[in-house]
PDB file of N, CA and C in Angstrom:
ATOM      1  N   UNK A   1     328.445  55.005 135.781  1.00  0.00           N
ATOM      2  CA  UNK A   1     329.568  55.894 136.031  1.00  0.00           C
ATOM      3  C   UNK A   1     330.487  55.239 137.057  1.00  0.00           C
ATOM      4  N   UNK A   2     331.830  55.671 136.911  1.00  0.00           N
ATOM      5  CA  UNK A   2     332.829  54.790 137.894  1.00  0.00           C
ATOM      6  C   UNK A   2     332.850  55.475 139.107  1.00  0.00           C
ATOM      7  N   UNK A   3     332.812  55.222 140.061  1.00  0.00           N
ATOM      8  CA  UNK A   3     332.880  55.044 141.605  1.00  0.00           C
ATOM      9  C   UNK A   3     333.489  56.667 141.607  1.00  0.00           C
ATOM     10  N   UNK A   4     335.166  56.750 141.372  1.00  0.00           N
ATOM     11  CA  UNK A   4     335.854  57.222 141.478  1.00  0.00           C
ATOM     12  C   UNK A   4     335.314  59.019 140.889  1.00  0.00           C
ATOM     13  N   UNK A   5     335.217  58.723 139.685  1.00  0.00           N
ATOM     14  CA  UNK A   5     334.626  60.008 138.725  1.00  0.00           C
ATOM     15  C   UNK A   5     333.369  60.403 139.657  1.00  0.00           C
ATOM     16  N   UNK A   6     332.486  59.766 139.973  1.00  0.00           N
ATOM     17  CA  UNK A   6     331.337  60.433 140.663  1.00  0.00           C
ATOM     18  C   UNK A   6     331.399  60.911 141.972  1.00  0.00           C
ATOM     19  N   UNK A   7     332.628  60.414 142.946  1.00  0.00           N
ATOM     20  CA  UNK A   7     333.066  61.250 144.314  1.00  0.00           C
ATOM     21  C   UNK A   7     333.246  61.798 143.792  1.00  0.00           C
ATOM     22  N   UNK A   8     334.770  62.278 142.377  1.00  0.00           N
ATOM     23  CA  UNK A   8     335.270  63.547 142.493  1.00  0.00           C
ATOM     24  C   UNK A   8     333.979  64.377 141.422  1.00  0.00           C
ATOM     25  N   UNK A   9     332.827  64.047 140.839  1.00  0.00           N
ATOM     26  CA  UNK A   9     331.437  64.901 140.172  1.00  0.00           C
ATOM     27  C   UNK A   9     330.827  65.795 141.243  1.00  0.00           C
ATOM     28  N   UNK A  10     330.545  65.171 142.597  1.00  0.00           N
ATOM     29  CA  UNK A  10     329.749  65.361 143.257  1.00  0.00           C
ATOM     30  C   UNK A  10     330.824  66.428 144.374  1.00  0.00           C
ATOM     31  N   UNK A  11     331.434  66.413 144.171  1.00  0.00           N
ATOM     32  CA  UNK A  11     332.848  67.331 145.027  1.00  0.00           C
ATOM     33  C   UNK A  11     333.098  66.640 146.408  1.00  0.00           C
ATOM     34  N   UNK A  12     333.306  65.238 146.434  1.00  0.00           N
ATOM     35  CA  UNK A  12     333.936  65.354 147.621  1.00  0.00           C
ATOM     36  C   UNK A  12     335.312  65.101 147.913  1.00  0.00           C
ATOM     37  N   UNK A  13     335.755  64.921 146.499  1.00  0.00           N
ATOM     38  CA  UNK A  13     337.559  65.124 146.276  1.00  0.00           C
ATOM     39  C   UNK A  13     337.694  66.222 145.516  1.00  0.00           C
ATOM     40  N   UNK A  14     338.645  66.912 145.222  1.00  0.00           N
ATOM     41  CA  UNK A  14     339.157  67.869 144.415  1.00  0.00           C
ATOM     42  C   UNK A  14     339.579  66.953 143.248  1.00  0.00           C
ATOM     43  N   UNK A  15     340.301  66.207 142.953  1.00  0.00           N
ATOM     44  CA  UNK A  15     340.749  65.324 141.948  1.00  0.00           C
ATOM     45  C   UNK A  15     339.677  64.381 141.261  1.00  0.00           C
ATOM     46  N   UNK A  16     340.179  63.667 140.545  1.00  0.00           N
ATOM     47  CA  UNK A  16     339.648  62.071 140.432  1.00  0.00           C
ATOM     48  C   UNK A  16     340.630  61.590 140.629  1.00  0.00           C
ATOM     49  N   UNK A  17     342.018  61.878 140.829  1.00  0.00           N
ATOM     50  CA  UNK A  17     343.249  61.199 141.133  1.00  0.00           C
ATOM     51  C   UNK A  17     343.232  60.737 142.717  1.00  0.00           C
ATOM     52  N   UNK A  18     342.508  62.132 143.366  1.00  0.00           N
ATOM     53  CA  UNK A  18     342.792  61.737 145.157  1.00  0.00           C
ATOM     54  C   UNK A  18     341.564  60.990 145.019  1.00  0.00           C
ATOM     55  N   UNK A  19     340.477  60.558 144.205  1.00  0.00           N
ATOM     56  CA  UNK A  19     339.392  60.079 144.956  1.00  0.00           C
ATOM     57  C   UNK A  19     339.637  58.375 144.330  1.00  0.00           C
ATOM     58  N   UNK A  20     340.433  58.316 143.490  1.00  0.00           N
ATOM     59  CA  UNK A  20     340.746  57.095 142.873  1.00  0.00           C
ATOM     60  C   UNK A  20     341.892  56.421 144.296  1.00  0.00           C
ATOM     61  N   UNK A  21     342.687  57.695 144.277  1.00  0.00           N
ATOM     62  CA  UNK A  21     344.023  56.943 145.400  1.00  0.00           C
ATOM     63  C   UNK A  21     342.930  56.454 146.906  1.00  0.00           C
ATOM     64  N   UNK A  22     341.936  57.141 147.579  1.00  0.00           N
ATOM     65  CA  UNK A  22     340.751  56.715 148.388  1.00  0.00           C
ATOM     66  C   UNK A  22     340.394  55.380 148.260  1.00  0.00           C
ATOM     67  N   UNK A  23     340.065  54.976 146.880  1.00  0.00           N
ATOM     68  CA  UNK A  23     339.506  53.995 146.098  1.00  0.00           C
ATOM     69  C   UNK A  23     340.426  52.488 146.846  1.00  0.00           C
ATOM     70  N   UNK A  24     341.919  53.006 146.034  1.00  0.00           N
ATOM     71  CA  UNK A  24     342.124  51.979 146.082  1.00  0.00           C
ATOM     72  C   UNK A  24     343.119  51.752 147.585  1.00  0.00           C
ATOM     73  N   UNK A  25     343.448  52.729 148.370  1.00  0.00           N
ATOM     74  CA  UNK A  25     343.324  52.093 149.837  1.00  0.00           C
ATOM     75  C   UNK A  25     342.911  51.597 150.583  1.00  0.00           C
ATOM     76  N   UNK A  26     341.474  51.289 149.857  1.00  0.00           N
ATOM     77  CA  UNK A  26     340.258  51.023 150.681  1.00  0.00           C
ATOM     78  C   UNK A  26     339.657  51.462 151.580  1.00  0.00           C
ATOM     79  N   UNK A  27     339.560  53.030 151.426  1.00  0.00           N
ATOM     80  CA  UNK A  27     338.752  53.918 152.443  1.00  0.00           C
ATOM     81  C   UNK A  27     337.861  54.526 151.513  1.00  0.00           C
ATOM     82  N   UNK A  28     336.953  53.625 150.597  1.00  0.00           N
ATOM     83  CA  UNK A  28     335.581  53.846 150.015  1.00  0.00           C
ATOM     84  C   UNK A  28     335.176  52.320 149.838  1.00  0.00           C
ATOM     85  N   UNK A  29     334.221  52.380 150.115  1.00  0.00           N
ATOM     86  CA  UNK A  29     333.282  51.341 151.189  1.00  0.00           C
ATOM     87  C   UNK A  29     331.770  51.345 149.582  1.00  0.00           C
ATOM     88  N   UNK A  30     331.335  50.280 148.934  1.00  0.00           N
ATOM     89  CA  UNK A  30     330.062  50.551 148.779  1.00  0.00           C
ATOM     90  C   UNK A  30     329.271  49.146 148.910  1.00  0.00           C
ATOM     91  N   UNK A  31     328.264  49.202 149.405  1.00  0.00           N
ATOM     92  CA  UNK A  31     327.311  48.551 149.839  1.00  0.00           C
ATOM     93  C   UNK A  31     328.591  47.731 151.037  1.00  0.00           C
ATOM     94  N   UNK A  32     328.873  48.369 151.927  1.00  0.00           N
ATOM     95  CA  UNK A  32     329.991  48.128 152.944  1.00  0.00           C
ATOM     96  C   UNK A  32     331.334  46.518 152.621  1.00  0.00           C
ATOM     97  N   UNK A  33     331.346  47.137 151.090  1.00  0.00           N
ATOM     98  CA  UNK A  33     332.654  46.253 150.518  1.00  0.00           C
ATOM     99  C   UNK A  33     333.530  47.259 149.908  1.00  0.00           C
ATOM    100  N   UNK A  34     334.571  47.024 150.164  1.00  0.00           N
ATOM    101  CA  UNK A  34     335.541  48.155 149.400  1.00  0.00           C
ATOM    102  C   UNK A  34     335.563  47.294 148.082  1.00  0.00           C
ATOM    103  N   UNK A  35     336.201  48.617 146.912  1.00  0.00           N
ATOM    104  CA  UNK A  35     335.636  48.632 145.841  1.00  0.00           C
ATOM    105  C   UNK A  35     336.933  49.368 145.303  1.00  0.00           C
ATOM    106  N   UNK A  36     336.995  48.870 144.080  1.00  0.00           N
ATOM    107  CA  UNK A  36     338.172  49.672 143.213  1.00  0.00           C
ATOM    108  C   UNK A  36     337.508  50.539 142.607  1.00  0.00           C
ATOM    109  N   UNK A  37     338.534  51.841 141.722  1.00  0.00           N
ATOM    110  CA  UNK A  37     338.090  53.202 141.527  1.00  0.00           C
ATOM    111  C   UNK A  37     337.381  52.802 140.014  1.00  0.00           C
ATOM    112  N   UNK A  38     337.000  51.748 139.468  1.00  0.00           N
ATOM    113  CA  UNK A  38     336.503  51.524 138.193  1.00  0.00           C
ATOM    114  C   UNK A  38     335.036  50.861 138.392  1.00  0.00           C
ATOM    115  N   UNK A  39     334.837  50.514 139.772  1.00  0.00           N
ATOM    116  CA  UNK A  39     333.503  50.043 140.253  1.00  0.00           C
ATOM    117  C   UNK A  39     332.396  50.655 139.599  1.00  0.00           C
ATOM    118  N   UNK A  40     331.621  50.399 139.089  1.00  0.00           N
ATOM    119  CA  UNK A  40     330.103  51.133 138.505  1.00  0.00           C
ATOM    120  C   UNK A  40     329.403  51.570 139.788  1.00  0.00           C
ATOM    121  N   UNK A  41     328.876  52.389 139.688  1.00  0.00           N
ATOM    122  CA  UNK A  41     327.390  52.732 140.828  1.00  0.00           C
ATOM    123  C   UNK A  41     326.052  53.267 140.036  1.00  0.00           C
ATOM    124  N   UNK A  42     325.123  52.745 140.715  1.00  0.00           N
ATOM    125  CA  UNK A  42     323.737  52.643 140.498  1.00  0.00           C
ATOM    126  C   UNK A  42     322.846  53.636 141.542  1.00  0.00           C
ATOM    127  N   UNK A  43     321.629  54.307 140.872  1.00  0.00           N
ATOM    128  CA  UNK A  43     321.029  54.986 142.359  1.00  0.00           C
ATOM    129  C   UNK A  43     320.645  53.963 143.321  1.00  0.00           C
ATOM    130  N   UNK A  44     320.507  54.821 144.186  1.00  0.00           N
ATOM    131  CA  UNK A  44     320.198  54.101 145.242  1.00  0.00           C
ATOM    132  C   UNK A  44     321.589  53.337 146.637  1.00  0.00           C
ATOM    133  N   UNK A  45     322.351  53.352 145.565  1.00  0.00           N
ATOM    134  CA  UNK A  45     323.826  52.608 146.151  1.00  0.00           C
ATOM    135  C   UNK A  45     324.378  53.664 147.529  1.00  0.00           C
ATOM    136  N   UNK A  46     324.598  52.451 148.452  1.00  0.00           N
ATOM    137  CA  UNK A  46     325.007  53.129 149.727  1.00  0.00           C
ATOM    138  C   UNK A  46     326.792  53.251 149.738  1.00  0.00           C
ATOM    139  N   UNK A  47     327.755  54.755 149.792  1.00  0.00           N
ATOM    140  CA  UNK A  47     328.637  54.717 149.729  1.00  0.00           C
ATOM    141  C   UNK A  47     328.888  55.449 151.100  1.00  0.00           C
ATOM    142  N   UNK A  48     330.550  54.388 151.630  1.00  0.00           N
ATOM    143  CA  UNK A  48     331.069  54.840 152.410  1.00  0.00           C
ATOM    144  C   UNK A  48     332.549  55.322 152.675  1.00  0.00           C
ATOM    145  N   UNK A  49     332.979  56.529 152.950  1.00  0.00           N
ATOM    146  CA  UNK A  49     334.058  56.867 152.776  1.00  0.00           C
ATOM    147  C   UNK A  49     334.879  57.320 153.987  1.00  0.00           C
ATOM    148  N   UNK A  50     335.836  57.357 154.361  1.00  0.00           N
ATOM    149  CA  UNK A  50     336.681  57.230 155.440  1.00  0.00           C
ATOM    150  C   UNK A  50     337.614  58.281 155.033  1.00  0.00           C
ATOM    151  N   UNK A  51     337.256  59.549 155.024  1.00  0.00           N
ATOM    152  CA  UNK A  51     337.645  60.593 154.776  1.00  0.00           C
ATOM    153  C   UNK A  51     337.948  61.843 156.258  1.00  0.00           C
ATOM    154  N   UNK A  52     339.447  62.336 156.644  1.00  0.00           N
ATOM    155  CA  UNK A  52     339.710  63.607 158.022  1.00  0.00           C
ATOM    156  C   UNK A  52     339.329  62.539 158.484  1.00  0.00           C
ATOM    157  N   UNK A  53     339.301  61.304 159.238  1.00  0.00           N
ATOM    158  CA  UNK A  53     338.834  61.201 160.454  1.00  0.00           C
ATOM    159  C   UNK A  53     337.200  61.010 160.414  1.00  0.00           C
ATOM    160  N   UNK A  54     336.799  61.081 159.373  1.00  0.00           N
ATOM    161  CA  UNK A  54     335.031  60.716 159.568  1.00  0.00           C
ATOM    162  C   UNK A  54     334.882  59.950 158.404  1.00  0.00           C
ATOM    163  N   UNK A  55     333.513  58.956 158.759  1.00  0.00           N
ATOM    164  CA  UNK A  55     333.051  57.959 158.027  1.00  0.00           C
ATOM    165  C   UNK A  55     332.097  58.822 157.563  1.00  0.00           C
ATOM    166  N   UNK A  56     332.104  59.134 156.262  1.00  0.00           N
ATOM    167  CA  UNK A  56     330.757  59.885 155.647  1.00  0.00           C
ATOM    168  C   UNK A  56     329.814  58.753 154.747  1.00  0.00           C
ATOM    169  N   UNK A  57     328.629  58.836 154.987  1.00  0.00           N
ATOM    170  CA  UNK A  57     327.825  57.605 154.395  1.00  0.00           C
ATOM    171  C   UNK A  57     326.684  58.768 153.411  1.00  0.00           C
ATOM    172  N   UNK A  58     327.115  58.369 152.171  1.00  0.00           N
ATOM    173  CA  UNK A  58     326.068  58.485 151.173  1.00  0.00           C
ATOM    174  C   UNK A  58     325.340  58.096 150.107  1.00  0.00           C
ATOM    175  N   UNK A  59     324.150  58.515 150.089  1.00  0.00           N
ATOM    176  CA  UNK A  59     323.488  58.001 149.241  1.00  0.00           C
ATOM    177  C   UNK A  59     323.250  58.193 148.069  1.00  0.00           C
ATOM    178  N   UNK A  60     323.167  57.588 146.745  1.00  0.00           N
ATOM    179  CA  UNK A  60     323.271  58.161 145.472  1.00  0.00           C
ATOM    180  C   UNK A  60     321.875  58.262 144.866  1.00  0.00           C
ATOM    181  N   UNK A  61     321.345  59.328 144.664  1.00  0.00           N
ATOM    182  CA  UNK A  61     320.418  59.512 144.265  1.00  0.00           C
ATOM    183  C   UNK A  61     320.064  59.894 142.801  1.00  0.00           C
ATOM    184  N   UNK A  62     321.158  60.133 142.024  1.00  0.00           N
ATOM    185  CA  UNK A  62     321.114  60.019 140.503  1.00  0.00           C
ATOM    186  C   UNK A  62     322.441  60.166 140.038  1.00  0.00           C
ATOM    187  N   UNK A  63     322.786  60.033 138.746  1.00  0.00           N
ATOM    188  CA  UNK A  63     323.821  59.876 138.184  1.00  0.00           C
ATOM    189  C   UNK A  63     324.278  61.157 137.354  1.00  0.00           C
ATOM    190  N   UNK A  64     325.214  62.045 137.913  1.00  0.00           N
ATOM    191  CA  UNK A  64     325.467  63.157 137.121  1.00  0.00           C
ATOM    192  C   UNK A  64     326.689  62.761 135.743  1.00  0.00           C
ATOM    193  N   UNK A  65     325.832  63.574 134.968  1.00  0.00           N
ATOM    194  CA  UNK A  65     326.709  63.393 133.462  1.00  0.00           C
ATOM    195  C   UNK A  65     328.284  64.347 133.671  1.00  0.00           C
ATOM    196  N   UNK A  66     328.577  65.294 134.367  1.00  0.00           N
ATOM    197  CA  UNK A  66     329.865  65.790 134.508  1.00  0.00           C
ATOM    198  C   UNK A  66     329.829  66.458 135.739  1.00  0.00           C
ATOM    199  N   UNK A  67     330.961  67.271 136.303  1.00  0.00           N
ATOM    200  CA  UNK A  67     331.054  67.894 137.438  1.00  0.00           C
ATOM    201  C   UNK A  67     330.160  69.228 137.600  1.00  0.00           C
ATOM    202  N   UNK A  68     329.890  68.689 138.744  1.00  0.00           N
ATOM    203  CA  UNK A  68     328.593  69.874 139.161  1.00  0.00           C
ATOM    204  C   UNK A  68     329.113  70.903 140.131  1.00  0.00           C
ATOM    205  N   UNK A  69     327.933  72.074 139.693  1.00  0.00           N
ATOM    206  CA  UNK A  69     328.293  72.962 141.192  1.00  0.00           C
ATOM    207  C   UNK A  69     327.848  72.714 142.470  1.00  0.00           C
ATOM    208  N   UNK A  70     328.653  73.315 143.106  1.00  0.00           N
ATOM    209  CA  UNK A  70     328.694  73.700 144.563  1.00  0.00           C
ATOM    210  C   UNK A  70     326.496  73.372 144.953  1.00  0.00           C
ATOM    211  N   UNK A  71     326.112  74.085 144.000  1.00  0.00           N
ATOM    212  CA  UNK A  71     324.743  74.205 144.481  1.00  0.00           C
ATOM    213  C   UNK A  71     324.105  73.029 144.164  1.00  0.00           C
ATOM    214  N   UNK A  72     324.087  72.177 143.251  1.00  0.00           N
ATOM    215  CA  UNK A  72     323.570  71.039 142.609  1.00  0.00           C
ATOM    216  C   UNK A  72     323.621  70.058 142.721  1.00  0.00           C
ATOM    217  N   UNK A  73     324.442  69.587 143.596  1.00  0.00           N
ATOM    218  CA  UNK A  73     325.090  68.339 144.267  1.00  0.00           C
ATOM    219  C   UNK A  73     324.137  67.716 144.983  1.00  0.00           C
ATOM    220  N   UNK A  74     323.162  68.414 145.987  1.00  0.00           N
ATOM    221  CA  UNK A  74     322.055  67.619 146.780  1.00  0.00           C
ATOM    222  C   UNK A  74     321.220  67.229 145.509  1.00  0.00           C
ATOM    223  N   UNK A  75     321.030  66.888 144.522  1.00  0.00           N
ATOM    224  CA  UNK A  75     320.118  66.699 143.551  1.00  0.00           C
ATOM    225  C   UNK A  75     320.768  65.200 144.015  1.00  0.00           C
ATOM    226  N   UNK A  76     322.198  64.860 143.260  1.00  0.00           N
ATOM    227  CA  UNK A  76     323.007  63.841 142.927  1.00  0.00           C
ATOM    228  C   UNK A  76     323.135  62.895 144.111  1.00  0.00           C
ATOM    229  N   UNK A  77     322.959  63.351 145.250  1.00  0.00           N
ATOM    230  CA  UNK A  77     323.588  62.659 147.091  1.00  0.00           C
ATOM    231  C   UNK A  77     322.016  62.743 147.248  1.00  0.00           C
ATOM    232  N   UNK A  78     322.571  61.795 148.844  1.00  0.00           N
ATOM    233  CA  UNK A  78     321.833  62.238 150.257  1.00  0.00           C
ATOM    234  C   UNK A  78     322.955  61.888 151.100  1.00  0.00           C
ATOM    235  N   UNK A  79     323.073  63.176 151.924  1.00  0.00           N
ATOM    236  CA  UNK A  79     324.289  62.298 153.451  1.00  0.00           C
ATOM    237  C   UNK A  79     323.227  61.633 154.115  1.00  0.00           C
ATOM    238  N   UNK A  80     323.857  60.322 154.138  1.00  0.00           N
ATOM    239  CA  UNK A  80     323.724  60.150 155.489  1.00  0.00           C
ATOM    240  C   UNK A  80     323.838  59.527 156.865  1.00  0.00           C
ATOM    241  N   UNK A  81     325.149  61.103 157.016  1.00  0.00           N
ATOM    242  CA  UNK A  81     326.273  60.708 157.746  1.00  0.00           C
ATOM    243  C   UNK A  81     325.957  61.186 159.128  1.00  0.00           C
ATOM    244  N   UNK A  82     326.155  60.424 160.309  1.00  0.00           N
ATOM    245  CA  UNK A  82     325.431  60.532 162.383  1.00  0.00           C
ATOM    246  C   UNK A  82     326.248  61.644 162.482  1.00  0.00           C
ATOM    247  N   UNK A  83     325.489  62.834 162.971  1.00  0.00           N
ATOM    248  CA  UNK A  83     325.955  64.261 163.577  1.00  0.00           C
ATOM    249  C   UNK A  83     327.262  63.683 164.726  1.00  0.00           C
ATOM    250  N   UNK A  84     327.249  62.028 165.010  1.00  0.00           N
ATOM    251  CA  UNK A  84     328.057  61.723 166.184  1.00  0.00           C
ATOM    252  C   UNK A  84     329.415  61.912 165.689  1.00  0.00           C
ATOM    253  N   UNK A  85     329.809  61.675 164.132  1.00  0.00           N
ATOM    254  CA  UNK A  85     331.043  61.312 163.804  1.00  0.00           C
ATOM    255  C   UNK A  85     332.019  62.920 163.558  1.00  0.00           C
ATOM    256  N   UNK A  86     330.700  64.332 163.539  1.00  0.00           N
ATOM    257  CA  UNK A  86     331.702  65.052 163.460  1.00  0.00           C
ATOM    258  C   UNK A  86     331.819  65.370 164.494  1.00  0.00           C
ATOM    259  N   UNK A  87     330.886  65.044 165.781  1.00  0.00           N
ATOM    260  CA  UNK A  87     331.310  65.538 167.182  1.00  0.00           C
ATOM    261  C   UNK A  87     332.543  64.975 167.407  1.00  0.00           C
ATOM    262  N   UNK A  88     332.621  63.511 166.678  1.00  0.00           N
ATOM    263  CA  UNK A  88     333.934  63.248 167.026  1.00  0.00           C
ATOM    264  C   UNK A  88     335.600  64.015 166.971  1.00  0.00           C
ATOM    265  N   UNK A  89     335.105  64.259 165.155  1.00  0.00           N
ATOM    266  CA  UNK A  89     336.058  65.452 164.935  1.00  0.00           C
ATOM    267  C   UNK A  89     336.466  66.677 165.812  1.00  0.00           C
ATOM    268  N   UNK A  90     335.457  67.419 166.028  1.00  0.00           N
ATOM    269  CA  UNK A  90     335.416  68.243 167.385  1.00  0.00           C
ATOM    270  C   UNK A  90     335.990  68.071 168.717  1.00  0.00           C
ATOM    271  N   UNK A  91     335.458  66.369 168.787  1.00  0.00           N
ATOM    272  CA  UNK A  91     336.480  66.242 170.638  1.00  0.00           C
ATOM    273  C   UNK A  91     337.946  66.358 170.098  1.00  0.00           C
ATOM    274  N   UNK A  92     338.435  65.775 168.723  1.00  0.00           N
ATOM    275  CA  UNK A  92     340.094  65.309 168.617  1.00  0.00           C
ATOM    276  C   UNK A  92     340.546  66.189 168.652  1.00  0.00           C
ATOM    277  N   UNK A  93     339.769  67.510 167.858  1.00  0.00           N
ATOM    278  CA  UNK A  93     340.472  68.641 167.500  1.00  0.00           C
ATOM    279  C   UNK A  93     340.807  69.782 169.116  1.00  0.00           C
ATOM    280  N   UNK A  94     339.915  69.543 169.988  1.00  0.00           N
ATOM    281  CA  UNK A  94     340.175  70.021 171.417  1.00  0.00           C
ATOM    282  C   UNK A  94     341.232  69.101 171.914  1.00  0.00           C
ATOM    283  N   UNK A  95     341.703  68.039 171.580  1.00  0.00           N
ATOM    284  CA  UNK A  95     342.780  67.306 172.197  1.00  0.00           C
ATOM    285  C   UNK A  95     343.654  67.830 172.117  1.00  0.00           C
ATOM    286  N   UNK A  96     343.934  68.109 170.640  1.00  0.00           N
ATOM    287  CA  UNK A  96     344.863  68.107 170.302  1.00  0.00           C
ATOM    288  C   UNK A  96     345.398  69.548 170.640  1.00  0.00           C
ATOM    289  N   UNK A  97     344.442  70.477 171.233  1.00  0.00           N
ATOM    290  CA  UNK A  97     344.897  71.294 171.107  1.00  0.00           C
ATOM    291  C   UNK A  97     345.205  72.068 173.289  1.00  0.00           C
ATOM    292  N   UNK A  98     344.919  70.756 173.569  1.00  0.00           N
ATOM    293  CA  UNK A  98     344.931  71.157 175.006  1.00  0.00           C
ATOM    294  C   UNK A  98     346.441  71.700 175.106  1.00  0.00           C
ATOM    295  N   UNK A  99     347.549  71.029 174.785  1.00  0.00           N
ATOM    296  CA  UNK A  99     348.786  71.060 175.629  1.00  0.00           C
ATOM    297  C   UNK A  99     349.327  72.188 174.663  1.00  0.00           C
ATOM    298  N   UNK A 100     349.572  72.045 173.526  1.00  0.00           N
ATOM    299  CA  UNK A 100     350.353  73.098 172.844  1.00  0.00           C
ATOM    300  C   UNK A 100     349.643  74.149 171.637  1.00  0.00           C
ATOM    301  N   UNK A 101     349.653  75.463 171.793  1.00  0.00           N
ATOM    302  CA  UNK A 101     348.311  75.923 170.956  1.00  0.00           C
ATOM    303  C   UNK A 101     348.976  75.603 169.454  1.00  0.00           C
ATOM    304  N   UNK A 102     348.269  75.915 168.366  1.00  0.00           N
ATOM    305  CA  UNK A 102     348.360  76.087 167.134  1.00  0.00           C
ATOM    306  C   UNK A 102     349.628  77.084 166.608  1.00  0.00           C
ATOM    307  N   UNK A 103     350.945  77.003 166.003  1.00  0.00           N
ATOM    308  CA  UNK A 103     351.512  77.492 165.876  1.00  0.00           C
ATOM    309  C   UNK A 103     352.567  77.840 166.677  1.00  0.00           C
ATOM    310  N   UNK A 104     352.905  77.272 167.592  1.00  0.00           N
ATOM    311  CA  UNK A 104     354.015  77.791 168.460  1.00  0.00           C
ATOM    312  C   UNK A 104     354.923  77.066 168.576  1.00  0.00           C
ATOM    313  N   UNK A 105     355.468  76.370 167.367  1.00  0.00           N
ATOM    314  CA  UNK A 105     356.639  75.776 166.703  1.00  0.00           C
ATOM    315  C   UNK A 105     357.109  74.289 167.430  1.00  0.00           C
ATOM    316  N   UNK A 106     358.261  74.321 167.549  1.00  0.00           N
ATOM    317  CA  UNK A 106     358.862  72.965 167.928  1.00  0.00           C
ATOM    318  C   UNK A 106     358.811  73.159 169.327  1.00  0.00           C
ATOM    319  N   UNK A 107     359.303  71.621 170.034  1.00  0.00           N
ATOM    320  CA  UNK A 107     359.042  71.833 171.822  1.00  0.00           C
ATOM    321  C   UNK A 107     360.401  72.319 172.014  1.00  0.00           C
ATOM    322  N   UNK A 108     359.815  73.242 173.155  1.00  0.00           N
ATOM    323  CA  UNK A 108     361.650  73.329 173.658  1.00  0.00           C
ATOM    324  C   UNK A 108     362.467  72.461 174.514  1.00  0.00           C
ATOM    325  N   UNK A 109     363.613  72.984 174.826  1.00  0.00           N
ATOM    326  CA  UNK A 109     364.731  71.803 175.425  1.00  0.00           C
ATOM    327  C   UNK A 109     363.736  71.556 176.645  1.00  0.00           C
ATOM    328  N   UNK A 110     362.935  72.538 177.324  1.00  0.00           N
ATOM    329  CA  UNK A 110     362.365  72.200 178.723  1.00  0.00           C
ATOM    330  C   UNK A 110     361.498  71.014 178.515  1.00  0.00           C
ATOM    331  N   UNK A 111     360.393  71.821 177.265  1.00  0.00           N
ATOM    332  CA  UNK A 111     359.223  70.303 176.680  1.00  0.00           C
ATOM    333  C   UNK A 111     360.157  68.933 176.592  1.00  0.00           C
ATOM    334  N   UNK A 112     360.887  69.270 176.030  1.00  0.00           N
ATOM    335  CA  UNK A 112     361.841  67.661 175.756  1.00  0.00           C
ATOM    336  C   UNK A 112     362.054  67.221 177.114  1.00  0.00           C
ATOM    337  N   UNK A 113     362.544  67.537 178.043  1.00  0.00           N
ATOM    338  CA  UNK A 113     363.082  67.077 179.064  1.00  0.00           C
ATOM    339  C   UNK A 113     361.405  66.514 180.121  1.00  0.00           C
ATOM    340  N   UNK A 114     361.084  67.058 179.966  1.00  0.00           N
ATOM    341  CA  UNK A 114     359.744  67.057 180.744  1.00  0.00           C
ATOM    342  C   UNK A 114     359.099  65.549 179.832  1.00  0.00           C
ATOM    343  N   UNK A 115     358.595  65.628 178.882  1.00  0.00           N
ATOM    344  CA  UNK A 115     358.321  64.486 177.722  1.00  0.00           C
ATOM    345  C   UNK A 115     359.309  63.038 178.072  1.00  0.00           C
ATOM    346  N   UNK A 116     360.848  63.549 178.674  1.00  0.00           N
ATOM    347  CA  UNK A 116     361.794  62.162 178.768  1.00  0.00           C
ATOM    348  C   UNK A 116     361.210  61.802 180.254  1.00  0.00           C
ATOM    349  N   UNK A 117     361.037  62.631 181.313  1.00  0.00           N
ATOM    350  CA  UNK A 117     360.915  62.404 182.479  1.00  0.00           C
ATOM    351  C   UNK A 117     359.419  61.741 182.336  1.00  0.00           C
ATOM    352  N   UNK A 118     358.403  61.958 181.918  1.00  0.00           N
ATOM    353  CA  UNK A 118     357.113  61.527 181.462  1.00  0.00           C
ATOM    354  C   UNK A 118     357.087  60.203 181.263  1.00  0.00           C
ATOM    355  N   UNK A 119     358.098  59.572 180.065  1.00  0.00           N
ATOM    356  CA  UNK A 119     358.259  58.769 179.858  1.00  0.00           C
ATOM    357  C   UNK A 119     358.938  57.773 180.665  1.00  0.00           C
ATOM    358  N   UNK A 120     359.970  58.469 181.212  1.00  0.00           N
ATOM    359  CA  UNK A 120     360.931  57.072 181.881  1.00  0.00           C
ATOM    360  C   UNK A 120     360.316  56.922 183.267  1.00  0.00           C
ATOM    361  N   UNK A 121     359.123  57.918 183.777  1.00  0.00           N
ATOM    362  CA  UNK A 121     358.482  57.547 184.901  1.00  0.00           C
ATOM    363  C   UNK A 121     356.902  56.327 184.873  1.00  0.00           C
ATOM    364  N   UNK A 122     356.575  56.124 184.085  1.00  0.00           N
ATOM    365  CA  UNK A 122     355.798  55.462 183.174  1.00  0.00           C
ATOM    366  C   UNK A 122     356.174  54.203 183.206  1.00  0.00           C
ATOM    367  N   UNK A 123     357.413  54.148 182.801  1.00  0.00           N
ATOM    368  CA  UNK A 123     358.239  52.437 182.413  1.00  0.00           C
ATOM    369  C   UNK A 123     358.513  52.079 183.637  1.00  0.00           C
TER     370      UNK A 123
END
């Protein structure tokens, strides 16, 4: 089965289009060589994907004949991806959210001015 078809079998794209476009940016990794979206995979094959901000590493443990459910998928995988990489996710997402909360639009003239003074004190 091709590389591409079995991310998007196993659900970790919605498409085979987004998991092909993955493919060929080279943010799917197998046996830690990137790989075009027509690549074959075999069990056992270690895949890595560079997917949000996390490296998810999995393992293929059989070959599904079409798209599976939600429930059936651990048959087909094994993650196995370091609890470290979504802590990572977790610290960015507190970054990002120190200075300005979620939703409270564009900066104002004050943010701007404050952001120029930031900057030209810096240089």
């Amino acid at each position: 089965m091709r590389i591409d078809k079995y991310l998007w079998a196993i659900r970790l794209f919605k498409t085979r289009n987004i998991a092909s476009g993955y493919c060929k940016k080279g943010q799917v990794k197998m046996n830690n060589n990137s790989c075009k979206p027509s690549k074959d995979i075999y069990v056992n094959d270690i895949i890595t994907i560079r997917k949000d901000q996390i490296n998810y590493k999995i393992q293929v443990l059989n070959i599904p004949d079409a798209r599976l459910g939600a429930k059936l998928v651990d048959l087909y995988r094994k993650d196995l991806t370091p609890r470290e990489e979504f802590d990572k996710k977790e610290l960015l997402k507190y970054s990002k959210d120190y200075y300005r909360s979620k939703g409270s639009g564009r900066p104002t003239k004050k943010d701007r001015r404050d952001i120029d003074e930031y900057n030209n004190s810096s240089n």
